[in-house]
Protein backbone atom coordinates (compact mmCIF):
# COMPACT_ATOMS: atom_id res chain seq x y z
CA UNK A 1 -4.52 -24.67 -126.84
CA UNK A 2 -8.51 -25.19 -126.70
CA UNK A 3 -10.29 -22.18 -125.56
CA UNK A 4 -11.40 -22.64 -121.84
CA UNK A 5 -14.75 -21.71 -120.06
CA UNK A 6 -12.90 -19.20 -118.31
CA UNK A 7 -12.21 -17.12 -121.61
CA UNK A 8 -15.72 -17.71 -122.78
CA UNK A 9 -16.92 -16.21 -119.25
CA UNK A 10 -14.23 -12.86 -119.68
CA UNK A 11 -15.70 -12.31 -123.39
CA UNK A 12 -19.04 -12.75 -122.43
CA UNK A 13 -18.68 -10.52 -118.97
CA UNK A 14 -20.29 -13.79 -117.45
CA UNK A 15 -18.95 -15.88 -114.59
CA UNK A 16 -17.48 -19.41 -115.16
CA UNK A 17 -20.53 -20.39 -113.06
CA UNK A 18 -23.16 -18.87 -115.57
CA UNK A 19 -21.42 -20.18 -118.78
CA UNK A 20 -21.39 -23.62 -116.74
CA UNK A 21 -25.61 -23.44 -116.13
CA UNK A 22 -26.55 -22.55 -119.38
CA UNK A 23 -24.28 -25.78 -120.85
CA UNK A 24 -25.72 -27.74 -118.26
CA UNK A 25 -29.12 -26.36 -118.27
CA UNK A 26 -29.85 -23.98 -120.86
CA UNK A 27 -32.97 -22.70 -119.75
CA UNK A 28 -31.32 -21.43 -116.26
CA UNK A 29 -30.16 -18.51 -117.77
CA UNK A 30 -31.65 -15.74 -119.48
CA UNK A 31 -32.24 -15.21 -123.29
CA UNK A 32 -29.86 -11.88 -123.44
CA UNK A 33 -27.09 -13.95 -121.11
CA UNK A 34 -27.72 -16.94 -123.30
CA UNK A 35 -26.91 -15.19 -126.81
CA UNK A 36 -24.01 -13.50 -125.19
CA UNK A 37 -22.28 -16.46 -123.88
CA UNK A 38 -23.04 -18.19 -127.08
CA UNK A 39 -21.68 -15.30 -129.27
CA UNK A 40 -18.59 -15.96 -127.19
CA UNK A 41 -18.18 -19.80 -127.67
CA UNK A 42 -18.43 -19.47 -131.46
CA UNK A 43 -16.19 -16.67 -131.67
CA UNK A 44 -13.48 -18.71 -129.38
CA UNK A 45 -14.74 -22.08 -131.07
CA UNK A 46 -15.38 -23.21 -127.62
CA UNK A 47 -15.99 -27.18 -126.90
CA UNK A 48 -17.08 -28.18 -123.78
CA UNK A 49 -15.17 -31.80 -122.24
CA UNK A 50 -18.45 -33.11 -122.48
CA UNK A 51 -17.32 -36.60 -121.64
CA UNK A 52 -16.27 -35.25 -117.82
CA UNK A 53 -19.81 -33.46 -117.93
CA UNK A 54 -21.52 -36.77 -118.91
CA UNK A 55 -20.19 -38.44 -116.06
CA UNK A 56 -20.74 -35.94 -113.88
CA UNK A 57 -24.27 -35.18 -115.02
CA UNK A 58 -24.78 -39.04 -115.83
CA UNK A 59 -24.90 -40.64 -119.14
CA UNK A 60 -27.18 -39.65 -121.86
CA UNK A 61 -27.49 -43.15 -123.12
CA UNK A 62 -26.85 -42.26 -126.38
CA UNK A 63 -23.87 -43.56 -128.57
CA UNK A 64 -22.45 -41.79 -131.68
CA UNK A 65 -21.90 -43.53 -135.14
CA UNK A 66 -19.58 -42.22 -138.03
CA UNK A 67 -19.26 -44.33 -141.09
CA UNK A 68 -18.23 -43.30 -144.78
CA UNK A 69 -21.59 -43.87 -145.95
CA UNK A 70 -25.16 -45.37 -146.18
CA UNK A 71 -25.55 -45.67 -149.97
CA UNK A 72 -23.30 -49.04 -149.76
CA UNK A 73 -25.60 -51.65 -147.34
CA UNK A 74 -22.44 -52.85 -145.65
CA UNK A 75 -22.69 -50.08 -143.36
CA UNK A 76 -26.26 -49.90 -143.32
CA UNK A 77 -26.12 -53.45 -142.09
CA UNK A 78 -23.66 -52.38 -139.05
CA UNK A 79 -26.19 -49.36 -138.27
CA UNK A 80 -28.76 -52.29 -137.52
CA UNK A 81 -26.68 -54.29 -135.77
CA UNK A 82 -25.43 -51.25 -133.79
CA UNK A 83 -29.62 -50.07 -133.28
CA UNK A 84 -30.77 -53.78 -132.74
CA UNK A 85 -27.86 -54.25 -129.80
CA UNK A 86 -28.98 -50.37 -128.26
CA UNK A 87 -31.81 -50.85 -128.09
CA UNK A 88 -32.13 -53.98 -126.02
CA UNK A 89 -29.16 -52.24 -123.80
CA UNK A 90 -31.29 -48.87 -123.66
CA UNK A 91 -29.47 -46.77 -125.53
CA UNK A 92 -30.20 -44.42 -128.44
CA UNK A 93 -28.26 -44.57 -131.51
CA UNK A 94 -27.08 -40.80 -133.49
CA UNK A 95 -25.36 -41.54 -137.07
CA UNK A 96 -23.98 -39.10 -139.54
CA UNK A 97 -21.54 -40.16 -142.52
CA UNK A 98 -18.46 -38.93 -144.06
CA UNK A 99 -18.68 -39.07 -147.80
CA UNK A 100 -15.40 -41.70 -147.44
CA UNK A 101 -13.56 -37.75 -147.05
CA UNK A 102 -11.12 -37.98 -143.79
CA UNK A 103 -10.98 -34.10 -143.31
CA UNK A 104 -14.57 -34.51 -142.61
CA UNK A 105 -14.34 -37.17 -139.78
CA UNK A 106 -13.38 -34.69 -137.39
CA UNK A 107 -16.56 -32.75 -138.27
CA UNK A 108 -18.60 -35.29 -137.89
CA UNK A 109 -17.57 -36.65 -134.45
CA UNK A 110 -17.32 -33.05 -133.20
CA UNK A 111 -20.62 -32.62 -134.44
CA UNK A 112 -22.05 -35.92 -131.85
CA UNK A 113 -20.22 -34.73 -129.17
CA UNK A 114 -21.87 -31.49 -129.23
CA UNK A 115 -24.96 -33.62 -128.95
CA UNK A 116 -23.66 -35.37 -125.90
CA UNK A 117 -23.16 -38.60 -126.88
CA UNK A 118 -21.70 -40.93 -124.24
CA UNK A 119 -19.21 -42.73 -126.69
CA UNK A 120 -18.49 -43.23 -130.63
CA UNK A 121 -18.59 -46.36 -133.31
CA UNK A 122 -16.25 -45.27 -136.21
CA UNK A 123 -14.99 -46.74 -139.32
CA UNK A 124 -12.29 -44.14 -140.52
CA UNK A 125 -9.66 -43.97 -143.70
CA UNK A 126 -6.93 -44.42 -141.93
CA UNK A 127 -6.76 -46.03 -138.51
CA UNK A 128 -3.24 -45.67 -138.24
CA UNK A 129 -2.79 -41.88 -138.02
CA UNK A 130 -5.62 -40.19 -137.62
CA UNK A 131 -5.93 -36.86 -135.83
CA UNK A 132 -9.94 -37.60 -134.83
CA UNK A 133 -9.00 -40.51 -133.04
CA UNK A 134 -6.16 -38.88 -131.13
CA UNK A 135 -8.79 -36.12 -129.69
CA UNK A 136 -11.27 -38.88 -128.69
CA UNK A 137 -8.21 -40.26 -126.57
CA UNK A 138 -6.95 -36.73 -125.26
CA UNK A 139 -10.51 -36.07 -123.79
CA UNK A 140 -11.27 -39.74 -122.87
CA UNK A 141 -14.12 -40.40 -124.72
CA UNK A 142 -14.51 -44.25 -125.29
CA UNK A 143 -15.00 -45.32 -128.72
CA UNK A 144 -14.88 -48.74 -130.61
CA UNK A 145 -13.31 -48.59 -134.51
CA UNK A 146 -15.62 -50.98 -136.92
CA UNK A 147 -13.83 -52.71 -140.02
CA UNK A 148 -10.90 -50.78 -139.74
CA UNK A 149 -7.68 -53.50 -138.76
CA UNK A 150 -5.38 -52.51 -136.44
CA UNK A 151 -2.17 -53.54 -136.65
CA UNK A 152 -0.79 -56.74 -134.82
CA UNK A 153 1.07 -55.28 -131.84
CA UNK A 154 5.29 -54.94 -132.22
CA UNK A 155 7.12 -56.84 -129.88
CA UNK A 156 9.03 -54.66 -127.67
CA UNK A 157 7.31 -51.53 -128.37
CA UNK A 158 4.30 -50.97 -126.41
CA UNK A 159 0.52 -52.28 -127.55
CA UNK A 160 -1.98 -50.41 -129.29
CA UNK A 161 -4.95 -49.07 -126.63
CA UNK A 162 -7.45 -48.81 -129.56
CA UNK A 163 -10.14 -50.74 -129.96
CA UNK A 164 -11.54 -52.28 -133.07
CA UNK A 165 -13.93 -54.93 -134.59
CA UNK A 166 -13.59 -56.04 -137.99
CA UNK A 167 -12.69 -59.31 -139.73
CA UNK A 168 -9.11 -59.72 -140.69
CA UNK A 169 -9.24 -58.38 -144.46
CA UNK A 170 -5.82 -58.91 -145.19
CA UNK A 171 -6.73 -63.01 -145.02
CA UNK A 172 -10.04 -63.01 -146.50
CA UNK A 173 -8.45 -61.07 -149.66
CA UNK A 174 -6.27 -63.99 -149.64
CA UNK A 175 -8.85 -66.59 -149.59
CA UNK A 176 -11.04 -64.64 -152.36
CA UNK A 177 -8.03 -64.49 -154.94
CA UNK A 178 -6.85 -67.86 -153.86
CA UNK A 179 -10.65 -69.18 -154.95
CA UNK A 180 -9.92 -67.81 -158.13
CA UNK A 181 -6.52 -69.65 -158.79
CA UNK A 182 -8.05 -72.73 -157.70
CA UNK A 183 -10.70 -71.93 -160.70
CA UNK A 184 -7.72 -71.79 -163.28
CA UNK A 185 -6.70 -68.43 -163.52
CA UNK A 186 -3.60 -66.99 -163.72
CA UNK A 187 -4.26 -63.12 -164.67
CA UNK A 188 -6.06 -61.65 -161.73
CA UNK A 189 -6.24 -57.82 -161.32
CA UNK A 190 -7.67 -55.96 -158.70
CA UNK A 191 -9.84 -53.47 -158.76
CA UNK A 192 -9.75 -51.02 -156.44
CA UNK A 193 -11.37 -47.75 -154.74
CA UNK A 194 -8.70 -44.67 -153.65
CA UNK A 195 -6.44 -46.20 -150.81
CA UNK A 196 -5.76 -43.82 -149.68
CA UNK A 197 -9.52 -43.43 -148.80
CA UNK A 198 -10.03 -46.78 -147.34
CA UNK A 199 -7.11 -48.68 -144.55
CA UNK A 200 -9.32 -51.93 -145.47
CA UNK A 201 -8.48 -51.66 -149.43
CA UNK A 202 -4.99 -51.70 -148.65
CA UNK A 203 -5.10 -54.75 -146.67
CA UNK A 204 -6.98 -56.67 -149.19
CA UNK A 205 -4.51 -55.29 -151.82
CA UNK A 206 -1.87 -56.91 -149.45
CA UNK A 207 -3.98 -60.43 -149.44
CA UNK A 208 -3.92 -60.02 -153.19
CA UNK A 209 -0.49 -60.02 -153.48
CA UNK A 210 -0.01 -62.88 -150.50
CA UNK A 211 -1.83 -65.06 -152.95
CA UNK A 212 -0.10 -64.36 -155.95
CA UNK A 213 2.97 -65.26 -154.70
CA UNK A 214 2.41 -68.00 -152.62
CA UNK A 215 1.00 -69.07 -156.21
CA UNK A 216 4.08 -68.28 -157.98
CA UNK A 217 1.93 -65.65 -159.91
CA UNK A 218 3.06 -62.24 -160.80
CA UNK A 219 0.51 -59.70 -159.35
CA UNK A 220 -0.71 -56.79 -161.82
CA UNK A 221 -0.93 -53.45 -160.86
CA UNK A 222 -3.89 -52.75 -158.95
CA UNK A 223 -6.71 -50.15 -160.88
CA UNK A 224 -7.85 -47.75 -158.55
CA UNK A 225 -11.11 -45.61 -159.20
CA UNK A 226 -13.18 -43.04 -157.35
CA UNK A 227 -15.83 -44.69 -155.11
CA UNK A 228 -17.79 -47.21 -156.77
CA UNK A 229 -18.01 -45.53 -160.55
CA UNK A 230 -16.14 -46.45 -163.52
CA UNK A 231 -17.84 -45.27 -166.36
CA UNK A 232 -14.70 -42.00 -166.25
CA UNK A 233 -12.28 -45.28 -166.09
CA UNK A 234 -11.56 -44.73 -169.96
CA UNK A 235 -8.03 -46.59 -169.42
CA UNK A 236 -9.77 -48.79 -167.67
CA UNK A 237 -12.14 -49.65 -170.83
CA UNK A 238 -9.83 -49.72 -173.60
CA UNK A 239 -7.78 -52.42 -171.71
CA UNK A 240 -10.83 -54.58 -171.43
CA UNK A 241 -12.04 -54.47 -174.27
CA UNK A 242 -8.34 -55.69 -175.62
CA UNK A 243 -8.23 -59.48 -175.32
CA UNK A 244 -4.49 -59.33 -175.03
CA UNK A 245 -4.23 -56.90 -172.36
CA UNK A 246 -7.10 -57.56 -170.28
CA UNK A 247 -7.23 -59.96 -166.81
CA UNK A 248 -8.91 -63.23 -167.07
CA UNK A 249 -10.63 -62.37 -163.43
CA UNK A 250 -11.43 -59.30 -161.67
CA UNK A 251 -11.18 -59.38 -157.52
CA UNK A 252 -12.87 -56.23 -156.75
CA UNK A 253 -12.07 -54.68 -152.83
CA UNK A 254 -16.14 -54.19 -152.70
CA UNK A 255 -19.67 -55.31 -153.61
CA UNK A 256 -20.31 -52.31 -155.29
CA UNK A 257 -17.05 -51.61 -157.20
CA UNK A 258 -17.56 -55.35 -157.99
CA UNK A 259 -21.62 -54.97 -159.49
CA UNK A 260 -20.33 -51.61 -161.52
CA UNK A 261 -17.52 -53.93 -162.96
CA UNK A 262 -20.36 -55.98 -164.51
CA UNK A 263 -22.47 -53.73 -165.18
CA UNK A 264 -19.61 -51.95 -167.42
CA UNK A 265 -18.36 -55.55 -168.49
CA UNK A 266 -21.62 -56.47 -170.54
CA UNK A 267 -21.83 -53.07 -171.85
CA UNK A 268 -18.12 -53.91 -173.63
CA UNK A 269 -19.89 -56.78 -174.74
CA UNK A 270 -18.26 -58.86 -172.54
CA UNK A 271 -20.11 -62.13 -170.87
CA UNK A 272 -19.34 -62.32 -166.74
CA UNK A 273 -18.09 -65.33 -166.22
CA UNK A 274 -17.36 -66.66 -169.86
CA UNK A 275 -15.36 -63.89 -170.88
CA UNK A 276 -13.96 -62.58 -167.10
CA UNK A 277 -14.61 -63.41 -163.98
CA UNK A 278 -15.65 -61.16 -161.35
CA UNK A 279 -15.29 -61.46 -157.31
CA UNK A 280 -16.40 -58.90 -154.76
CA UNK A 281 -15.86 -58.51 -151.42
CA UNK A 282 -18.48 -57.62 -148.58
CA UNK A 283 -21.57 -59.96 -149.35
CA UNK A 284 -23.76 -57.75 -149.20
CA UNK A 285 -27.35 -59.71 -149.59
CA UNK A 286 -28.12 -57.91 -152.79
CA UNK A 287 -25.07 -60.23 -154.67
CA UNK A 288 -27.07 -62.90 -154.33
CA UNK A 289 -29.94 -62.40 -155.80
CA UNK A 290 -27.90 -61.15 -159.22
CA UNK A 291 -27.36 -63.56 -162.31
CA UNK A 292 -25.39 -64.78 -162.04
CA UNK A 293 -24.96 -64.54 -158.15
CA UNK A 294 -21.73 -62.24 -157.37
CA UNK A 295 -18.56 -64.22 -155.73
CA UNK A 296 -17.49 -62.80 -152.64
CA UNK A 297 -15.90 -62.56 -149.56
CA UNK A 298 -19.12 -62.22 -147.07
CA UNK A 299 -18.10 -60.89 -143.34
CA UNK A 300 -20.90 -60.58 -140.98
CA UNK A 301 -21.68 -56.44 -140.48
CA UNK A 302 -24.64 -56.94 -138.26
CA UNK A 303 -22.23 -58.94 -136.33
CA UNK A 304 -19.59 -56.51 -136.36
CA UNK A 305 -22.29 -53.99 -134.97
CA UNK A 306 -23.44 -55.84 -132.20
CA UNK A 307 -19.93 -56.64 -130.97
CA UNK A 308 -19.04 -53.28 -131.17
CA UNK A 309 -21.79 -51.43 -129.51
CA UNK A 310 -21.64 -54.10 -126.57
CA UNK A 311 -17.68 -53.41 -126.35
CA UNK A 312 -18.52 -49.77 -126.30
CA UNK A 313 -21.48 -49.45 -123.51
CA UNK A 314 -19.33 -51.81 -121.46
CA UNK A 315 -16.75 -49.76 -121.71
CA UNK A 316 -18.70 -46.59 -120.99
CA UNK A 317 -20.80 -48.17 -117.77
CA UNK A 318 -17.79 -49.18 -115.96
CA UNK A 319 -15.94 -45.58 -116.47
CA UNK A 320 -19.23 -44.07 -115.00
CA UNK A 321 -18.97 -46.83 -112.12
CA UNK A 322 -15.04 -46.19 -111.64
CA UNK A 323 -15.69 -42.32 -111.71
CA UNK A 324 -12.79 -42.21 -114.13
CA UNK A 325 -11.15 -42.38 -117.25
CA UNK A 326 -13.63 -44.41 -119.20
CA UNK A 327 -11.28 -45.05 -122.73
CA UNK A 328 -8.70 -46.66 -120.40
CA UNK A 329 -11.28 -48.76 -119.07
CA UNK A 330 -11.81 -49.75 -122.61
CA UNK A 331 -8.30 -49.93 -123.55
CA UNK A 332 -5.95 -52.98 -123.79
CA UNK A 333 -5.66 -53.08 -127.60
CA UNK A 334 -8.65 -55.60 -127.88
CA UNK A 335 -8.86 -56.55 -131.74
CA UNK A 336 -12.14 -58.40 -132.10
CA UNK A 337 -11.82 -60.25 -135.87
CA UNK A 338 -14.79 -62.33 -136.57
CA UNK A 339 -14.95 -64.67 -139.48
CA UNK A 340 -15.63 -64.54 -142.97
CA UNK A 341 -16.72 -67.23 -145.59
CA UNK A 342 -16.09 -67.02 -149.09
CA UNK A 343 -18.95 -66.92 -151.37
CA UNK A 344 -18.33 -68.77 -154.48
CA UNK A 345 -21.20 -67.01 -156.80
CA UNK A 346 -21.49 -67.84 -160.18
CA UNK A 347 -19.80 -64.75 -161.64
CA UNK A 348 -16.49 -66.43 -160.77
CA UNK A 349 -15.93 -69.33 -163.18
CA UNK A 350 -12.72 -71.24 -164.81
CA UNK A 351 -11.39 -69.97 -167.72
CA UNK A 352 -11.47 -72.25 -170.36
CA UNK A 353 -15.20 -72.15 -170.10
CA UNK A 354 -16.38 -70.11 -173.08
């Protein structure tokens, strides 16, 4: 059970009406009430509902944003989109990131809510089953999921109230690795970071394999790799630098993995496309200015923020006009997938070219 304000009053030897003026208005209490009441609510680990206290109080017009990280531009391209869309909605954007670590995703959102925040953009590892998500729901806080893919809805069991905006990953793996069989080749790995760190790496390892098969083409095991680094990779390595074990094409599940393949590649000696092709997945603007320019799937993450900050303060105005539960308001299972285009860069070549 979550401590209540009534406990943090009996510790404190405060009334539930003083612990409820200094949250609402810290500065109505004073100082030596103050640090005894807060004593109390770390002690208890108290958390306000401070989605019911928004819409009592009224909103604070400013959204939350968790994503795995800023050092790959994918999601620093979603923050603008996210900022650009708040800011002509006036609202105020707080971020913090996750280090792609899911027992920190908790931590993070608990850390906007204690900031007030009238609703939360998330990308998380697992969309599935995920205990953050499940509080945001218990205490009806609206919140919009970015690139992570729901599942398609089961007939007879009921649909999934979560929303999400993304494009659908599964498919433009598909399309990426089916660009590469059109090309000529027939040995296609992928290359991969943890799944179990990233829902949207298994669906493009699912896309790989969809075109594969419908190709009549036995996948290879995937190579999976801690975030975006594979110098440590020395299995990795020694099978590239074997012509008879290594793939004839790379399909990488991002940008970044995809520009470290390379980067590794040519220090094996090995000439990207003549010697392996390489194909990312992102498009991320940097790939094209490389040489040669990076193949990719691009989806459109400014996009992706705008939709999903719009879906979010919509979904957050009319709970504060309905007086009531704001996440159903928002609910209905709404998948927004936008579209992608494959990039066909020239690091993805046939293979008879040498």
């Amino acid at each position: 059970m979550r401590p209540s304000i009534k406990q943090v009053a009996n510790l404190a030897g405060v009334s539930i009406a003083t612990v409820s003026r200094l949250l609402n208005k810290p500065g109505s209490v004073s100082a030596e009430t103050a640090e005894k009441i807060h004593r109390s609510i770390e002690q208890l680990g108290f958390r306000p509902n401070f989605n019911g206290r928004n819409l009592r109080a009224g909103n604070s017009r400013t959204v939350g944003v968790v994503v795995p990280t800023l050092s790959n531009t994918v999601f620093a391209q979603c923050l603008q989109g996210i900022e650009l869309a708040a800011r002509e909605l006036d609202y105020s954007v707080m971020f913090t990131t996750t280090e792609y670590l899911p027992h920190d995703e908790s931590a993070a959102v608990e850390l906007l809510l204690s900031h007030r925040v009238d609703g939360v953009i998330l990308t998380v590892a697992d969309a599935g089953a995920n205990a953050t998500l499940d509080l945001l729901e218990r205490e009806k806080i609206p919140f919009v999921l970015t690139y992570n893919q729901l599942a398609q809805p089961v007939p007879g069991e009921p649909p999934c109230t979560r929303v999400s905006v993304s494009v659908d990953n599964r498919a433009a793996a598909c399309d990426a690795v089916t660009h590469l069989i059109r090309l000529g080749h027939r040995r296609i790995q992928m290359l991969s970071g943890r799944f179990n760190a990233s829902d949207r790496a298994i669906q493009r390892y699912y896309g790989y394999l969809d075109a594969m098969r419908m190709a009549g083409l036995d996948p290879l095991s995937a190579i999976e790799v801690e975030r975006h680094t594979l110098t440590a990779a020395t299995d990795y390595q020694q099978m590239m630098a074997d012509p008879a074990q290594r793939p004839t094409a790379l399909f990488c599940s991002n940008d970044l993995l995809a520009m470290s393949a390379m980067r590794d590649l040519r220090a094996l000696g090995l000439r990207v496309p003549q010697d392996i092709s390489v194909m990312g997945f992102d498009g991320i603007p940097v790939g094209a200015l490389m040489e040669p320019v990076l193949a990719s799937v691009v989806q459109p993450s400014e996009q992706i923020g705008d939709v999903a900050l719009r879906t979010l303060v919509a979904a957050i105005e009319r709970g504060v006009i309905a007086g009531g539960d704001a996440h159903a308001a928002s609910a209905g299972g709404m998948r927004h997938v936008l579209p992608h285009v494959v990039r066909a860069g020239g690091s993805a070549a046939s293979p008879d070219q040498s």
